[in-house]
N, C-alpha and C. Protein backbone atom coordinates (compact mmCIF):
# COMPACT_ATOMS: atom_id res chain seq x y z
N UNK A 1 86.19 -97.35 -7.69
CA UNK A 1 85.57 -96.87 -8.90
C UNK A 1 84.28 -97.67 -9.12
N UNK A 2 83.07 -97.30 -9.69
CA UNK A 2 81.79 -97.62 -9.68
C UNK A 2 82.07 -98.35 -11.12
N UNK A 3 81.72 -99.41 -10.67
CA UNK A 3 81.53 -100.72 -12.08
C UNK A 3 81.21 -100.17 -13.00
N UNK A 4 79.82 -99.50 -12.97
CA UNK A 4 78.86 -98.65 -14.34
C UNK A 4 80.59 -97.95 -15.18
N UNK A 5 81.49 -97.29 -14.66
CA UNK A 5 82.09 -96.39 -15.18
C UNK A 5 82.77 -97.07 -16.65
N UNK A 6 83.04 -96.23 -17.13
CA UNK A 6 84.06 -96.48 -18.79
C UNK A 6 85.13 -96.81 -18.53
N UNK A 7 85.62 -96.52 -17.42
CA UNK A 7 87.19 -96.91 -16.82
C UNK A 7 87.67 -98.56 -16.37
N UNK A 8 86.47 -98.62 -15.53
CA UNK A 8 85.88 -99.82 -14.49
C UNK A 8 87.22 -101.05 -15.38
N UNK A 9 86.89 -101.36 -16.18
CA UNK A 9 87.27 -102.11 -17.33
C UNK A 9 88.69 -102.07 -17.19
N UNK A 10 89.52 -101.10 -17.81
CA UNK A 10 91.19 -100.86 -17.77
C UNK A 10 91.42 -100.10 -16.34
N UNK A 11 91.03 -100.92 -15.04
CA UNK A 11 91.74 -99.82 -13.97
C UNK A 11 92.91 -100.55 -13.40
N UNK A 12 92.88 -101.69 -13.78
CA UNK A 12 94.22 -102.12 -13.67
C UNK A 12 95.47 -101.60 -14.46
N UNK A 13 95.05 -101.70 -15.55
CA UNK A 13 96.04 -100.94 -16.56
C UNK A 13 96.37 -99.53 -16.20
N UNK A 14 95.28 -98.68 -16.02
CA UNK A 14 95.69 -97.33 -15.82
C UNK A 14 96.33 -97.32 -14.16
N UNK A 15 96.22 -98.26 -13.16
CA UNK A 15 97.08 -98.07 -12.09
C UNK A 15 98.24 -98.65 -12.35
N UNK A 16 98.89 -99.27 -12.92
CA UNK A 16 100.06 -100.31 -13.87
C UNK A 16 100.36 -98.67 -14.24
N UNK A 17 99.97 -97.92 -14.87
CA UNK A 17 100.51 -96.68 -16.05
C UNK A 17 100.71 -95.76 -14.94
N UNK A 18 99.78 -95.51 -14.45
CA UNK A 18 100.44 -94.40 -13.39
C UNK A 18 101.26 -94.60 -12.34
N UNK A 19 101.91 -95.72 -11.81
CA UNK A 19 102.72 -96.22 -11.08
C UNK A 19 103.89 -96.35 -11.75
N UNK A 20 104.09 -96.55 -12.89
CA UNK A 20 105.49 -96.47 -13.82
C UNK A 20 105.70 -95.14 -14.16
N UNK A 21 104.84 -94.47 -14.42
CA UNK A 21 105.07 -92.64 -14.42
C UNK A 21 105.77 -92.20 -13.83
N UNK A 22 104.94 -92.75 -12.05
CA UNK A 22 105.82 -92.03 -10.75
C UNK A 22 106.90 -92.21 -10.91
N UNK A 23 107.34 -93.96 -11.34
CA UNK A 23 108.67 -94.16 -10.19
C UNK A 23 109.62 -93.54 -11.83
N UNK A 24 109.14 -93.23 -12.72
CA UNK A 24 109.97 -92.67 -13.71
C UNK A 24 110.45 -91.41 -13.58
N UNK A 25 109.33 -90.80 -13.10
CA UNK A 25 109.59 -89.08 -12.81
C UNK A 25 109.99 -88.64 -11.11
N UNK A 26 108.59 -88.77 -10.11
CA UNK A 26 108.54 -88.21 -8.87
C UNK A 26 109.55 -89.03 -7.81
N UNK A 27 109.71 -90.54 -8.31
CA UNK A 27 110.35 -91.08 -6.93
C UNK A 27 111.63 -91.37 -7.02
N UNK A 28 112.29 -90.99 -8.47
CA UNK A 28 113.49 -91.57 -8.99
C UNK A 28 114.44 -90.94 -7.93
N UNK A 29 115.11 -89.40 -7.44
CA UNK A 29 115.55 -88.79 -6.47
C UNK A 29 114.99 -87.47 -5.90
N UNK A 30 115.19 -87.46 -4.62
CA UNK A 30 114.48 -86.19 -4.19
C UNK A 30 115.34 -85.28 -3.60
N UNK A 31 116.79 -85.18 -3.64
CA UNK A 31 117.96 -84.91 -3.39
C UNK A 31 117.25 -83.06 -4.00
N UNK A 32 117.33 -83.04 -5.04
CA UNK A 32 117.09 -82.04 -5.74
C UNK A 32 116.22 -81.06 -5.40
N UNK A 33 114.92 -81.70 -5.13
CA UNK A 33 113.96 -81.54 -4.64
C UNK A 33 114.77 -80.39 -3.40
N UNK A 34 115.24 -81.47 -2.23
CA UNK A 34 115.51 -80.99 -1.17
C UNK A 34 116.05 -79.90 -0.99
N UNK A 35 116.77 -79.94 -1.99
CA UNK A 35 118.21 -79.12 -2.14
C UNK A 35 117.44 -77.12 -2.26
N UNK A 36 116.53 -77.85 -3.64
CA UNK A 36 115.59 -75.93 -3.69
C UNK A 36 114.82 -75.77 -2.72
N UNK A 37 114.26 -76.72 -2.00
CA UNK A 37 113.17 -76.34 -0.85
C UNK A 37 114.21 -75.68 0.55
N UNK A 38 115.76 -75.96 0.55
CA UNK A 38 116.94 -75.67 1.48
C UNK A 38 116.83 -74.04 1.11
N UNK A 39 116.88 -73.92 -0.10
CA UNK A 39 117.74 -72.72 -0.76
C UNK A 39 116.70 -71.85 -0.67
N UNK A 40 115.47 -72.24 -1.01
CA UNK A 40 114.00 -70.85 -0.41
C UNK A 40 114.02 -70.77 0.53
N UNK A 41 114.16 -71.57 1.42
CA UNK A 41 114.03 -71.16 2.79
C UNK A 41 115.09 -70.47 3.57
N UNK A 42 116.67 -70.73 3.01
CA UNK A 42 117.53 -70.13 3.74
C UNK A 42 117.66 -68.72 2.82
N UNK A 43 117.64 -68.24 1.49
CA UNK A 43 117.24 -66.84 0.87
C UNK A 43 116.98 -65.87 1.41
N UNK A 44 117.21 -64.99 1.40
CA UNK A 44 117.27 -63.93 1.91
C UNK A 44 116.56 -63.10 0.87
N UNK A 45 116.55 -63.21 -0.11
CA UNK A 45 115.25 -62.99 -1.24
C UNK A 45 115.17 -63.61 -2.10
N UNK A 46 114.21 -64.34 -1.76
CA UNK A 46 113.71 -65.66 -2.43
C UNK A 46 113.27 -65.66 -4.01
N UNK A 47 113.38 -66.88 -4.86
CA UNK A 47 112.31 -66.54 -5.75
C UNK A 47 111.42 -66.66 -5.62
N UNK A 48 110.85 -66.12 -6.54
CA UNK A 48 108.86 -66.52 -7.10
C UNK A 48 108.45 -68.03 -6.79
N UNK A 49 109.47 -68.59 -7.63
CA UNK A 49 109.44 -69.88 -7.91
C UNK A 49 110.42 -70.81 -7.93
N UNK A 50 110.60 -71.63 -8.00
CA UNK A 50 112.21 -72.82 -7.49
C UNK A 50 111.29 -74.12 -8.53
N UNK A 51 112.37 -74.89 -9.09
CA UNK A 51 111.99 -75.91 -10.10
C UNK A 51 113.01 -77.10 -9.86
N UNK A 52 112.31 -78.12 -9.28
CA UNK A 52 113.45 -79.38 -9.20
C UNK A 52 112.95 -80.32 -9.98
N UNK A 53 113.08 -81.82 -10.28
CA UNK A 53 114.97 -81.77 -10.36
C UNK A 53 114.79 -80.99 -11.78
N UNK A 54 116.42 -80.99 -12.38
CA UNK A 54 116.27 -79.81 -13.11
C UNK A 54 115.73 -80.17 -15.00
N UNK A 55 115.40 -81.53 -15.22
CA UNK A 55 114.65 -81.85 -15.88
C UNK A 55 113.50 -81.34 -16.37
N UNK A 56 112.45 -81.24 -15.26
CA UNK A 56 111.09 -80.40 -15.07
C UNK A 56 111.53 -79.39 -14.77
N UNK A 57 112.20 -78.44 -14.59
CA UNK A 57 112.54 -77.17 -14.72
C UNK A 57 112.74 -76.77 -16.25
N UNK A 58 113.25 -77.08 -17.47
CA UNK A 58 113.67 -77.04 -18.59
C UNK A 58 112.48 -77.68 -19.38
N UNK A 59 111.67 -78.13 -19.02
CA UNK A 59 110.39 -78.48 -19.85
C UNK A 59 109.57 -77.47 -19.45
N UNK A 60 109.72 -76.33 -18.02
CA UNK A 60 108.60 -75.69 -18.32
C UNK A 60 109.22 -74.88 -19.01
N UNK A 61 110.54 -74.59 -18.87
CA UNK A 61 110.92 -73.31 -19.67
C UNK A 61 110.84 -73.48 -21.23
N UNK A 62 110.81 -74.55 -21.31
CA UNK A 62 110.65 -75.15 -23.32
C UNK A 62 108.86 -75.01 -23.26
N UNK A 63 107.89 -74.63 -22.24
CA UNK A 63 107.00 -74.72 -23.08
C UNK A 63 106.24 -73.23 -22.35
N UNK A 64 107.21 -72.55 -21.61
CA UNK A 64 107.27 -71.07 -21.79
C UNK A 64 107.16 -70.40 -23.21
N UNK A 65 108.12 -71.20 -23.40
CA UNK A 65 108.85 -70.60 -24.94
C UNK A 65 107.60 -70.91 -25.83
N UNK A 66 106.91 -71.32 -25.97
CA UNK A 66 105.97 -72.14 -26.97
C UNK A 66 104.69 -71.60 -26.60
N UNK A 67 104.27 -70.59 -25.23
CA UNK A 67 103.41 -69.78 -24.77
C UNK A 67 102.40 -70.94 -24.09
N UNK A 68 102.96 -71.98 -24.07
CA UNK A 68 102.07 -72.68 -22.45
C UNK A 68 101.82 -72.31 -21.36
């Protein structure tokens, strides 16, 4: 990141924040993950779409609902 920037300043912090994100959300298990990427591929008619784990599946559908 270029010194001049507004960031330059907190990029420690914001890599500290986005590294606790991940391991909160993306790296916690991928079991799930695996499991829908198994199930599209062995389908025989697939969905549209597949949503793991099923956490983030239920937040998009809560903000379906809310017209996100």
């Amino acid at each position: 990141m270029n010194q001049q920037s507004l960031f330059y300043p907190i990029i420690k912090e914001l890599k500290a924040k986005e590294e606790w994100q991940f391991k909160m959300t993306e790296s916690l298990s991928t079991t799930s993950i695996v499991k829908k990427i198994v199930k599209a591929a062995e389908a025989k008619k697939p969905n549209l779409r597949y949503s793991a784990p099923w956490w983030q599946a239920l937040g998009v559908r809560i903000l379906r609902i809310f017209g996100k």
